[in-house]
C-alpha atoms as a PDB file:
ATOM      1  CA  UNK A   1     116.561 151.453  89.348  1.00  0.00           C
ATOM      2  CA  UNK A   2     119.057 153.333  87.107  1.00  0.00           C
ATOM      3  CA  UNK A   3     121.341 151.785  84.699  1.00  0.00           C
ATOM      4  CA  UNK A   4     124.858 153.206  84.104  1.00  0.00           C
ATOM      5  CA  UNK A   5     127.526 152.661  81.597  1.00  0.00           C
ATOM      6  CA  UNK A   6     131.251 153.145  82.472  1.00  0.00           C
ATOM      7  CA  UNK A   7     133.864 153.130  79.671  1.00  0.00           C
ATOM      8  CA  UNK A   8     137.388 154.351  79.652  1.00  0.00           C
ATOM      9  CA  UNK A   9     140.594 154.352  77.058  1.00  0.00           C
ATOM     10  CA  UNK A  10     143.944 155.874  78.094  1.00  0.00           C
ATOM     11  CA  UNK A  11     143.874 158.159  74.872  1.00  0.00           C
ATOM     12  CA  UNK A  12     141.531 160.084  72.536  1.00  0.00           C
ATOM     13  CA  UNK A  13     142.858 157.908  69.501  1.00  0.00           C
ATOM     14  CA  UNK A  14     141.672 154.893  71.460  1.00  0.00           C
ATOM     15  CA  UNK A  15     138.379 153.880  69.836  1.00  0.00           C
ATOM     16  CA  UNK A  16     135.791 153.061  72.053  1.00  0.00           C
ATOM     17  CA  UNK A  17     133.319 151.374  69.362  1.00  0.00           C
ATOM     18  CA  UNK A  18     134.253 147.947  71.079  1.00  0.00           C
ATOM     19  CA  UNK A  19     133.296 148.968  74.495  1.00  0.00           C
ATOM     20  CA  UNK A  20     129.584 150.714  73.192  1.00  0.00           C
ATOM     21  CA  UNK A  21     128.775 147.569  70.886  1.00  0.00           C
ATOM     22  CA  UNK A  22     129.093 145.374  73.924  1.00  0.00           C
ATOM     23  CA  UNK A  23     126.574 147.368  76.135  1.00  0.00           C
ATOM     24  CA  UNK A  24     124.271 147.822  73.520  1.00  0.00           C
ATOM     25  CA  UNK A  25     121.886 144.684  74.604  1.00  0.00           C
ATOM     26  CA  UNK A  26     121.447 147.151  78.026  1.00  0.00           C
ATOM     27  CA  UNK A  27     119.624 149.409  76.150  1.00  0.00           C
ATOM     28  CA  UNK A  28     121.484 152.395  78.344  1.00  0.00           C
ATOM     29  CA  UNK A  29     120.316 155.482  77.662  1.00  0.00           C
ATOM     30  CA  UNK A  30     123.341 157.554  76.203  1.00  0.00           C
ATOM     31  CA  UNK A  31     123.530 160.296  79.066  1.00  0.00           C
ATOM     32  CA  UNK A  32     123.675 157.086  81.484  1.00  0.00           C
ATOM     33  CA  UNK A  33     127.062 156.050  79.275  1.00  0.00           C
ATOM     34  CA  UNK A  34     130.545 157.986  81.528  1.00  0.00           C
ATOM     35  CA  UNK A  35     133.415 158.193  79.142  1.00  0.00           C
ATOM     36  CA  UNK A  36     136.646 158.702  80.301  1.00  0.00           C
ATOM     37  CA  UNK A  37     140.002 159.149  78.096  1.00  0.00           C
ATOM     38  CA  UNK A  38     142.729 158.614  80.869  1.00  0.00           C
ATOM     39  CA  UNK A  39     144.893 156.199  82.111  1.00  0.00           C
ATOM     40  CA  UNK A  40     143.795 153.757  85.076  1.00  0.00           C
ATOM     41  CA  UNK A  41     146.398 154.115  87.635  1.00  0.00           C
ATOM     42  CA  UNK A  42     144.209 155.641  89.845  1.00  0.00           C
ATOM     43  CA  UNK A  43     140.356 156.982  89.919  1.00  0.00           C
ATOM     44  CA  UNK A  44     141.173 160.549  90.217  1.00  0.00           C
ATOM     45  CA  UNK A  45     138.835 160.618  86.604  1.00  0.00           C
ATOM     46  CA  UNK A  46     136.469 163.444  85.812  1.00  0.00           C
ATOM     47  CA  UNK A  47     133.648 161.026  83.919  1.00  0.00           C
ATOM     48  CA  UNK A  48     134.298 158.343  86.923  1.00  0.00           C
ATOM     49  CA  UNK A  49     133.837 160.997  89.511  1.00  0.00           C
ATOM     50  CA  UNK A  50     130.447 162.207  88.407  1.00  0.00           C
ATOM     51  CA  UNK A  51     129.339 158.466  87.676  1.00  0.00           C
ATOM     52  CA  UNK A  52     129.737 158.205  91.422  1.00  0.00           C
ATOM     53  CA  UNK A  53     127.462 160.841  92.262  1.00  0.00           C
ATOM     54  CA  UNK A  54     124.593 159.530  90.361  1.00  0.00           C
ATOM     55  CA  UNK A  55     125.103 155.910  92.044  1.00  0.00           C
ATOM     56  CA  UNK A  56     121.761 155.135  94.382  1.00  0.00           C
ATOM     57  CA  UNK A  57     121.366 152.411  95.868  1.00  0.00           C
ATOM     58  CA  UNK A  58     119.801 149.524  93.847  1.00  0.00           C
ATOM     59  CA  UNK A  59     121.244 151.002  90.394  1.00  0.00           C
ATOM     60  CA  UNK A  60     123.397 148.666  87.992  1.00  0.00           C
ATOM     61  CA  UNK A  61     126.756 149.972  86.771  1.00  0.00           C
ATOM     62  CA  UNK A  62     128.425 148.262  84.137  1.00  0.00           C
ATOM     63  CA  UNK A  63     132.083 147.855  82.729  1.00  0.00           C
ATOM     64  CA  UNK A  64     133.055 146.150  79.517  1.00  0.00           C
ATOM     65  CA  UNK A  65     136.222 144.392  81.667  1.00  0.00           C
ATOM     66  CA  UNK A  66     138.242 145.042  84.678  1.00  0.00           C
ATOM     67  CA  UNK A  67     140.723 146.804  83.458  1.00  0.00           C
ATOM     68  CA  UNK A  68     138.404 149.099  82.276  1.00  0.00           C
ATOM     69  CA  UNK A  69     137.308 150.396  86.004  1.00  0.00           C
ATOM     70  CA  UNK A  70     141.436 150.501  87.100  1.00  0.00           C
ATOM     71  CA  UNK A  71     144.545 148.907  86.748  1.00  0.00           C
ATOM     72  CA  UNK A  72     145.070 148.515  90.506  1.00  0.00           C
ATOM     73  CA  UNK A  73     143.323 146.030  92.380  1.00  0.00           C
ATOM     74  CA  UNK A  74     143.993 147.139  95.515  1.00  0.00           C
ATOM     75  CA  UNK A  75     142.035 150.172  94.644  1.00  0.00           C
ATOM     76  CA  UNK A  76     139.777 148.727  92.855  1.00  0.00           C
ATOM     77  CA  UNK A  77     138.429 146.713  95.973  1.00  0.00           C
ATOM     78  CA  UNK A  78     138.118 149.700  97.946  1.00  0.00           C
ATOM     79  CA  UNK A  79     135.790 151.272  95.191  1.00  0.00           C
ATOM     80  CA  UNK A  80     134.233 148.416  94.810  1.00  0.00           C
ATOM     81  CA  UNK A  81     133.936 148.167  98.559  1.00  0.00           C
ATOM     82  CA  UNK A  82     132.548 151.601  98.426  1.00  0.00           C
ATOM     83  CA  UNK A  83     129.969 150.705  95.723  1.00  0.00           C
ATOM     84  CA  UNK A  84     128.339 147.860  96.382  1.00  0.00           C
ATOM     85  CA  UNK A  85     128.986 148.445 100.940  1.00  0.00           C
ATOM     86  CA  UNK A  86     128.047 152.585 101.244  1.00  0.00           C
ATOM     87  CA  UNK A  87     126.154 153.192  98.153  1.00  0.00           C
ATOM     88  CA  UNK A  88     124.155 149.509  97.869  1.00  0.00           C
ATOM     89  CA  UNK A  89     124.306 150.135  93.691  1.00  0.00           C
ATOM     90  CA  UNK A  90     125.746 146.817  92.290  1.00  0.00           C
ATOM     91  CA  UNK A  91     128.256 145.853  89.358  1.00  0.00           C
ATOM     92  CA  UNK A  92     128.638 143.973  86.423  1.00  0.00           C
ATOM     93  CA  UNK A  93     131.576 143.188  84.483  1.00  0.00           C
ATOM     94  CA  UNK A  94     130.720 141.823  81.033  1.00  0.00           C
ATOM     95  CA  UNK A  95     133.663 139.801  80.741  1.00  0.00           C
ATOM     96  CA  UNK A  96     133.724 137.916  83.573  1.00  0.00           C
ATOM     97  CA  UNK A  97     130.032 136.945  84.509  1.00  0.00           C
ATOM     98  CA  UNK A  98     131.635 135.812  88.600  1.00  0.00           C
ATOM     99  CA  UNK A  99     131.832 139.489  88.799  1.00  0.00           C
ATOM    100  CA  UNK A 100     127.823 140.661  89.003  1.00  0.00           C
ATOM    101  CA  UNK A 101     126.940 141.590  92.296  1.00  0.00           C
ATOM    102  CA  UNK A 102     123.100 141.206  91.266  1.00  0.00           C
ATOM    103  CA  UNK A 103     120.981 138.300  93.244  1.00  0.00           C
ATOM    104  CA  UNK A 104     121.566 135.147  92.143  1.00  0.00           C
ATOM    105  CA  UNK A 105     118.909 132.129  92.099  1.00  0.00           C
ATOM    106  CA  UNK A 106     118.510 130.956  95.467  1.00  0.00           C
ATOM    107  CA  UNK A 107     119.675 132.540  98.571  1.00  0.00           C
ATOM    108  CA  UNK A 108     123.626 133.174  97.573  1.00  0.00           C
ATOM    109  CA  UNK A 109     124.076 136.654  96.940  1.00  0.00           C
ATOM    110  CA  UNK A 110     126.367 137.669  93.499  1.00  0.00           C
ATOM    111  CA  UNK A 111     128.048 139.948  96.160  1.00  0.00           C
ATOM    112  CA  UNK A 112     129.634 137.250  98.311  1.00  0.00           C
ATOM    113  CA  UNK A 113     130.460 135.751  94.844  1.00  0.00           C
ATOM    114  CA  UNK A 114     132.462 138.914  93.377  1.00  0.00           C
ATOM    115  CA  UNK A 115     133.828 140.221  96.436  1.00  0.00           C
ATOM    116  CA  UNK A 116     135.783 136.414  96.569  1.00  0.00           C
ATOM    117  CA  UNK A 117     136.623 136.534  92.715  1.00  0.00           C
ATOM    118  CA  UNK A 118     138.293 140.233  93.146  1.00  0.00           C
ATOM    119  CA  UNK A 119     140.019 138.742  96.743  1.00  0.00           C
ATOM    120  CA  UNK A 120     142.031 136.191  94.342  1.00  0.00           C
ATOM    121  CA  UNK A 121     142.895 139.175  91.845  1.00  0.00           C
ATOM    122  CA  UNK A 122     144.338 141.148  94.338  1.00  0.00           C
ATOM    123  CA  UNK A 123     145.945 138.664  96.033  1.00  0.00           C
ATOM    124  CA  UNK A 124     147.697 137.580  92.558  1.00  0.00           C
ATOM    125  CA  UNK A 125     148.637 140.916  91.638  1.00  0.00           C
ATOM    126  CA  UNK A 126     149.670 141.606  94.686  1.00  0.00           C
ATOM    127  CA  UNK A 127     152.500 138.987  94.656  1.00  0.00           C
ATOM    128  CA  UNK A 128     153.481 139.383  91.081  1.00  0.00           C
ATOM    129  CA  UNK A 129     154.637 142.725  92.236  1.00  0.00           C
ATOM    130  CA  UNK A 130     156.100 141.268  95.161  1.00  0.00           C
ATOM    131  CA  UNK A 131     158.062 139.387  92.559  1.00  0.00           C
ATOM    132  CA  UNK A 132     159.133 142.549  91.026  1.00  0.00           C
ATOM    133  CA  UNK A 133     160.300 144.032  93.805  1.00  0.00           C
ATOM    134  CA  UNK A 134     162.436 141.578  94.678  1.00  0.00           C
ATOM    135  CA  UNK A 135     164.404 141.220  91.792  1.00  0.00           C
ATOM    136  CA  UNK A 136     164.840 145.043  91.713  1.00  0.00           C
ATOM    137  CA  UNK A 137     165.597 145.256  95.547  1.00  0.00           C
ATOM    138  CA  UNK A 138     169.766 144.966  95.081  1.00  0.00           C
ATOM    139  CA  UNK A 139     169.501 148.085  92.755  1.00  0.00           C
ATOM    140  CA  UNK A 140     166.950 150.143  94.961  1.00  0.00           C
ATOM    141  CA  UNK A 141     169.029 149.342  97.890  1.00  0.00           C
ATOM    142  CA  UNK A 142     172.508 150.372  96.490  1.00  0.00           C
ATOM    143  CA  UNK A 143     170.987 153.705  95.202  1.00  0.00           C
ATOM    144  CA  UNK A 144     169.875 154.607  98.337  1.00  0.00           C
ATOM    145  CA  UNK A 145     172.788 153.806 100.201  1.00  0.00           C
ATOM    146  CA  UNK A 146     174.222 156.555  97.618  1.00  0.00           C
ATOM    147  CA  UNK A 147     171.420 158.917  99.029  1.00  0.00           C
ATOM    148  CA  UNK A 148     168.774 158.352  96.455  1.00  0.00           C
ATOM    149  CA  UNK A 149     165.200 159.250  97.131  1.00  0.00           C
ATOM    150  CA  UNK A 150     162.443 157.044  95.598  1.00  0.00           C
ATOM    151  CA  UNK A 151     158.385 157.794  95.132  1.00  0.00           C
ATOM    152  CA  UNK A 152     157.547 160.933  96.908  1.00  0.00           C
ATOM    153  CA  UNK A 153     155.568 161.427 100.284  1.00  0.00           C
ATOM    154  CA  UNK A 154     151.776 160.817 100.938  1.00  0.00           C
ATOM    155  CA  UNK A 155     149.495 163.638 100.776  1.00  0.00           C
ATOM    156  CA  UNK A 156     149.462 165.645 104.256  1.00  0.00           C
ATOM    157  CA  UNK A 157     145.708 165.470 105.006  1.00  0.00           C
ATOM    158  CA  UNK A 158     144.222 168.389 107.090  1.00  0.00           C
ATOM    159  CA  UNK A 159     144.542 169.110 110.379  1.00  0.00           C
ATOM    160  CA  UNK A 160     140.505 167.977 110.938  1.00  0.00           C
ATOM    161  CA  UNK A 161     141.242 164.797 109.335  1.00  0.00           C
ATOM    162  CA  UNK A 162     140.787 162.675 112.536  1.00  0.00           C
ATOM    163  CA  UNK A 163     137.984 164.335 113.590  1.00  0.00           C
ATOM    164  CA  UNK A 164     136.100 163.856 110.797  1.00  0.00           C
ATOM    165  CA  UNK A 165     137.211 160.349 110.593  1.00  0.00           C
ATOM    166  CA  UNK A 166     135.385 159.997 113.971  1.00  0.00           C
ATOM    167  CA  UNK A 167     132.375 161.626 113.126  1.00  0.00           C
ATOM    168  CA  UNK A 168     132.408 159.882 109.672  1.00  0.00           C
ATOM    169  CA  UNK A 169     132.945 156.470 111.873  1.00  0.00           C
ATOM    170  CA  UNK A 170     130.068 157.591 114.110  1.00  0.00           C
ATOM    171  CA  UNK A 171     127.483 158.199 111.447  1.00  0.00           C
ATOM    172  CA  UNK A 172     126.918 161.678 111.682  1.00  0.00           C
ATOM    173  CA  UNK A 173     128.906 162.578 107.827  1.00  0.00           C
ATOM    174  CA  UNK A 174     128.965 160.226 104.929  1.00  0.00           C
ATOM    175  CA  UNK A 175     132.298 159.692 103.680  1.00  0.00           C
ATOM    176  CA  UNK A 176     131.487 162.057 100.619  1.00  0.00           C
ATOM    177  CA  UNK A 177     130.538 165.022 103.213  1.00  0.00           C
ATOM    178  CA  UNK A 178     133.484 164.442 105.252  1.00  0.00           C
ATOM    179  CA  UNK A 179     135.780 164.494 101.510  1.00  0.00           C
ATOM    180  CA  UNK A 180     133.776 167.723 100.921  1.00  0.00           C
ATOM    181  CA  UNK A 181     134.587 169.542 104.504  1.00  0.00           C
ATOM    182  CA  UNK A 182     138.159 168.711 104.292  1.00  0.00           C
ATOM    183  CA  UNK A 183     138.721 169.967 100.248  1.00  0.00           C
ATOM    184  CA  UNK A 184     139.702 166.406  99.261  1.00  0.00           C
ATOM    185  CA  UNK A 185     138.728 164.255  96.888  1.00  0.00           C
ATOM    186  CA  UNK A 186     136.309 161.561  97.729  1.00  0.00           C
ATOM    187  CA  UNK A 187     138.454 158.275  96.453  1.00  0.00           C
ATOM    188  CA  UNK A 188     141.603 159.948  98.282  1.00  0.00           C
ATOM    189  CA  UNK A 189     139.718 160.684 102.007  1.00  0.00           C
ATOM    190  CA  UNK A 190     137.682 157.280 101.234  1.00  0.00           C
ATOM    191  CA  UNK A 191     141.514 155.104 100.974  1.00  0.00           C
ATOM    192  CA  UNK A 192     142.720 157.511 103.906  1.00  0.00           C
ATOM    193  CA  UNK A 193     139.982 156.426 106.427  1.00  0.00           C
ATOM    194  CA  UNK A 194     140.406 152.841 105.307  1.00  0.00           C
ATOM    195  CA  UNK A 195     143.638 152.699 106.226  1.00  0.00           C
ATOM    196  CA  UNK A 196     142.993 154.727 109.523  1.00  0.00           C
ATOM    197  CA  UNK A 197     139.633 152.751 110.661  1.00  0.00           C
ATOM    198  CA  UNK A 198     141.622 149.183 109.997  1.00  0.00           C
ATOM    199  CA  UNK A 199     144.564 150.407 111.640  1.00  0.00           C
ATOM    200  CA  UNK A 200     142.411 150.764 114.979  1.00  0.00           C
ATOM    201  CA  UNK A 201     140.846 147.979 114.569  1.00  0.00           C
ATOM    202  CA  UNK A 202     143.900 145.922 114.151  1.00  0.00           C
ATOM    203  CA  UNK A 203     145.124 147.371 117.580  1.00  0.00           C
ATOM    204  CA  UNK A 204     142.000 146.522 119.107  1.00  0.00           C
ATOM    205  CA  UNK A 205     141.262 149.698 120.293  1.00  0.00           C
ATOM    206  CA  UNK A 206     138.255 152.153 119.385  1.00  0.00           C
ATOM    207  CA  UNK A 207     138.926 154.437 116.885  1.00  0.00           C
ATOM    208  CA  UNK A 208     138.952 157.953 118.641  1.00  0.00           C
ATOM    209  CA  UNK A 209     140.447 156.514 122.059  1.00  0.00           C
ATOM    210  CA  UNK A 210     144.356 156.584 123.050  1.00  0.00           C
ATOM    211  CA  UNK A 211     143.664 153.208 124.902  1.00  0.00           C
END
Protein backbone atom coordinates (compact mmCIF):
# COMPACT_ATOMS: atom_id res chain seq x y z
CA UNK A 1 0.00 0.00 0.00
CA UNK A 2 1.04 3.48 -1.25
CA UNK A 3 0.49 6.64 0.53
CA UNK A 4 -0.33 9.87 -1.36
CA UNK A 5 -0.50 13.46 -0.49
CA UNK A 6 -2.87 15.88 -2.33
CA UNK A 7 -2.54 19.66 -1.75
CA UNK A 8 -3.84 22.53 -3.75
CA UNK A 9 -3.96 26.64 -3.45
CA UNK A 10 -5.68 28.74 -6.13
CA UNK A 11 -2.36 30.85 -6.56
CA UNK A 12 1.46 30.61 -6.47
CA UNK A 13 1.51 33.34 -3.60
CA UNK A 14 -0.69 30.97 -1.63
CA UNK A 15 1.64 29.31 0.88
CA UNK A 16 1.23 25.85 1.27
CA UNK A 17 3.43 25.44 4.62
CA UNK A 18 -0.01 24.85 6.46
CA UNK A 19 -1.12 22.07 4.29
CA UNK A 20 2.71 20.10 4.45
CA UNK A 21 2.96 20.64 8.38
CA UNK A 22 -0.32 18.85 8.75
CA UNK A 23 0.72 15.67 6.75
CA UNK A 24 3.91 15.51 8.21
CA UNK A 25 2.88 12.72 11.02
CA UNK A 26 2.24 10.47 7.48
CA UNK A 27 5.66 10.37 6.94
CA UNK A 28 4.80 10.71 2.90
CA UNK A 29 7.53 10.46 0.93
CA UNK A 30 7.88 13.89 -0.98
CA UNK A 31 7.40 12.49 -4.66
CA UNK A 32 4.07 10.86 -3.11
CA UNK A 33 3.05 14.80 -2.15
CA UNK A 34 0.70 16.29 -5.79
CA UNK A 35 0.74 20.03 -5.66
CA UNK A 36 -1.53 21.89 -7.52
CA UNK A 37 -1.75 25.91 -7.81
CA UNK A 38 -5.32 26.30 -9.39
CA UNK A 39 -8.60 27.04 -8.52
CA UNK A 40 -11.18 24.16 -7.52
CA UNK A 41 -14.08 24.65 -9.71
CA UNK A 42 -13.47 21.70 -11.41
CA UNK A 43 -10.66 18.74 -11.51
CA UNK A 44 -9.41 19.47 -14.88
CA UNK A 45 -5.76 19.87 -12.64
CA UNK A 46 -2.44 18.72 -14.00
CA UNK A 47 -0.94 17.49 -10.31
CA UNK A 48 -4.65 15.94 -9.61
CA UNK A 49 -4.64 14.19 -12.91
CA UNK A 50 -1.41 12.31 -12.48
CA UNK A 51 -2.31 11.60 -8.69
CA UNK A 52 -5.07 9.58 -10.30
CA UNK A 53 -2.94 7.49 -12.28
CA UNK A 54 -0.83 6.31 -9.50
CA UNK A 55 -4.11 5.38 -7.36
CA UNK A 56 -4.16 1.26 -6.86
CA UNK A 57 -6.33 -0.17 -5.13
CA UNK A 58 -5.70 -0.38 -1.34
CA UNK A 59 -3.51 2.99 -1.40
CA UNK A 60 -4.41 5.98 1.08
CA UNK A 61 -4.81 9.46 -0.39
CA UNK A 62 -4.95 12.26 1.81
CA UNK A 63 -6.30 15.96 1.78
CA UNK A 64 -5.69 18.57 4.43
CA UNK A 65 -9.76 19.59 4.05
CA UNK A 66 -12.47 19.37 1.56
CA UNK A 67 -12.13 22.20 -0.05
CA UNK A 68 -8.87 21.29 -0.81
CA UNK A 69 -9.95 18.24 -3.31
CA UNK A 70 -12.90 20.81 -5.05
CA UNK A 71 -15.24 23.34 -4.40
CA UNK A 72 -18.15 21.40 -5.94
CA UNK A 73 -19.69 18.69 -4.22
CA UNK A 74 -21.48 17.37 -6.78
CA UNK A 75 -18.23 16.61 -8.40
CA UNK A 76 -16.60 15.82 -5.74
CA UNK A 77 -18.91 12.69 -5.10
CA UNK A 78 -18.41 11.47 -8.44
CA UNK A 79 -14.52 11.46 -7.85
CA UNK A 80 -14.93 10.25 -4.84
CA UNK A 81 -17.30 7.69 -6.27
CA UNK A 82 -14.62 6.95 -8.72
CA UNK A 83 -11.93 6.53 -6.01
CA UNK A 84 -12.95 4.62 -3.46
CA UNK A 85 -15.92 2.36 -6.23
CA UNK A 86 -13.39 1.77 -9.60
CA UNK A 87 -10.04 2.23 -8.17
CA UNK A 88 -10.71 0.55 -4.38
CA UNK A 89 -7.78 3.29 -3.03
CA UNK A 90 -9.45 5.02 0.02
CA UNK A 91 -9.48 8.72 1.49
CA UNK A 92 -8.81 10.68 4.32
CA UNK A 93 -9.62 14.12 5.06
CA UNK A 94 -7.66 15.46 8.03
CA UNK A 95 -10.18 17.79 9.06
CA UNK A 96 -13.03 15.95 9.33
CA UNK A 97 -12.09 12.40 10.74
CA UNK A 98 -16.20 11.05 9.37
CA UNK A 99 -14.49 11.37 6.12
CA UNK A 100 -11.77 8.19 6.15
CA UNK A 101 -12.89 5.55 4.10
CA UNK A 102 -10.30 3.14 5.96
CA UNK A 103 -11.93 0.03 8.09
CA UNK A 104 -13.22 0.92 11.09
CA UNK A 105 -13.32 -1.37 14.39
CA UNK A 106 -15.88 -3.85 13.95
CA UNK A 107 -17.67 -4.72 10.86
CA UNK A 108 -18.89 -0.96 9.69
CA UNK A 109 -16.89 0.05 6.92
CA UNK A 110 -15.42 4.05 7.01
CA UNK A 111 -16.85 3.91 3.40
CA UNK A 112 -20.54 3.61 4.25
CA UNK A 113 -19.58 6.28 6.88
CA UNK A 114 -18.07 9.00 4.33
CA UNK A 115 -20.09 8.29 1.44
CA UNK A 116 -23.29 9.44 4.05
CA UNK A 117 -21.22 12.48 5.49
CA UNK A 118 -20.47 13.82 1.71
CA UNK A 119 -24.52 12.84 0.84
CA UNK A 120 -25.45 15.69 3.54
CA UNK A 121 -22.75 18.14 1.93
CA UNK A 122 -24.10 17.89 -1.28
CA UNK A 123 -27.40 17.91 -0.41
CA UNK A 124 -26.72 21.34 1.62
CA UNK A 125 -24.89 22.91 -1.04
CA UNK A 126 -27.05 21.89 -3.30
CA UNK A 127 -29.99 23.92 -1.86
CA UNK A 128 -28.04 26.93 -0.83
CA UNK A 129 -27.65 27.38 -4.50
CA UNK A 130 -31.10 26.61 -5.02
CA UNK A 131 -31.53 29.61 -2.78
CA UNK A 132 -29.46 31.64 -5.04
CA UNK A 133 -31.10 30.96 -7.89
CA UNK A 134 -34.15 31.90 -6.81
CA UNK A 135 -33.59 35.19 -5.72
CA UNK A 136 -31.75 35.89 -9.04
CA UNK A 137 -34.51 34.13 -11.19
CA UNK A 138 -36.69 37.67 -11.88
CA UNK A 139 -33.40 39.14 -13.37
CA UNK A 140 -32.30 35.94 -15.42
CA UNK A 141 -35.75 35.70 -16.66
CA UNK A 142 -36.24 39.37 -17.85
CA UNK A 143 -32.80 39.23 -19.65
CA UNK A 144 -33.71 36.50 -21.54
CA UNK A 145 -36.95 37.58 -22.53
CA UNK A 146 -34.64 40.51 -24.06
CA UNK A 147 -32.73 37.63 -25.93
CA UNK A 148 -29.91 37.09 -23.54
CA UNK A 149 -27.88 33.95 -23.61
CA UNK A 150 -26.54 32.56 -20.29
CA UNK A 151 -23.58 29.72 -19.58
CA UNK A 152 -22.59 28.22 -22.82
CA UNK A 153 -23.39 24.62 -24.24
CA UNK A 154 -22.02 21.20 -22.97
CA UNK A 155 -19.15 19.73 -24.65
CA UNK A 156 -20.29 17.72 -27.93
CA UNK A 157 -18.78 14.30 -27.09
CA UNK A 158 -17.74 12.08 -30.10
CA UNK A 159 -19.64 10.37 -32.31
CA UNK A 160 -18.35 6.77 -30.49
CA UNK A 161 -19.43 8.08 -27.28
CA UNK A 162 -22.35 5.59 -26.83
CA UNK A 163 -20.58 2.87 -27.94
CA UNK A 164 -18.00 3.08 -25.73
CA UNK A 165 -20.35 3.80 -22.99
CA UNK A 166 -21.68 0.26 -23.74
CA UNK A 167 -18.60 -1.45 -23.89
CA UNK A 168 -17.34 0.57 -20.84
CA UNK A 169 -20.86 -0.64 -19.12
CA UNK A 170 -20.09 -4.18 -20.30
CA UNK A 171 -16.63 -4.52 -18.87
CA UNK A 172 -14.62 -4.84 -21.76
CA UNK A 173 -12.78 -0.83 -21.30
CA UNK A 174 -12.21 0.81 -18.00
CA UNK A 175 -13.55 4.16 -17.89
CA UNK A 176 -9.88 5.59 -18.26
CA UNK A 177 -9.44 3.48 -21.69
CA UNK A 178 -12.69 4.49 -22.95
CA UNK A 179 -11.54 8.60 -21.91
CA UNK A 180 -8.34 7.64 -23.81
CA UNK A 181 -10.12 6.21 -27.22
CA UNK A 182 -12.41 9.08 -27.41
CA UNK A 183 -9.47 12.11 -26.77
CA UNK A 184 -11.27 13.21 -23.58
CA UNK A 185 -10.35 13.74 -20.40
CA UNK A 186 -10.98 11.11 -17.85
CA UNK A 187 -13.10 13.32 -15.08
CA UNK A 188 -15.13 14.79 -18.20
CA UNK A 189 -16.07 11.08 -20.02
CA UNK A 190 -16.25 9.69 -16.22
CA UNK A 191 -19.37 12.69 -15.33
CA UNK A 192 -20.64 12.01 -19.04
CA UNK A 193 -21.31 8.23 -18.53
CA UNK A 194 -22.73 8.97 -15.10
CA UNK A 195 -25.19 10.93 -16.30
CA UNK A 196 -25.86 8.55 -19.35
CA UNK A 197 -25.77 5.06 -17.28
CA UNK A 198 -28.35 6.75 -14.51
CA UNK A 199 -30.38 8.14 -17.11
CA UNK A 200 -31.13 4.42 -18.35
CA UNK A 201 -31.48 3.23 -15.38
CA UNK A 202 -34.00 5.72 -14.30
CA UNK A 203 -36.11 4.68 -17.43
CA UNK A 204 -35.80 1.22 -16.56
CA UNK A 205 -34.46 0.17 -19.58
CA UNK A 206 -30.90 -1.44 -20.40
CA UNK A 207 -28.47 0.80 -21.36
CA UNK A 208 -27.74 0.02 -25.15
CA UNK A 209 -31.52 -1.03 -25.92
CA UNK A 210 -34.29 1.43 -27.51
CA UNK A 211 -36.88 -0.52 -25.32
Amino acid sequence: MEQYAYIRVSTKEQNVERQIFALEPYHIPKKNIYCDYQSGKDFERPAYQKLLKKLKAGDLMIVKSIDRLGRNYNDILIQWQYITKEIKADILVLDMELLDTRKKSGNLTGTLISDLVLQIFAYVAQTEREFISQRQMEGIEAAKRKGKKFGRPEKEMPEKFEEICRRCKQGELSTRQAAELLGVSHTTFYRRYRKIIDKTVSKGRRFGTSE
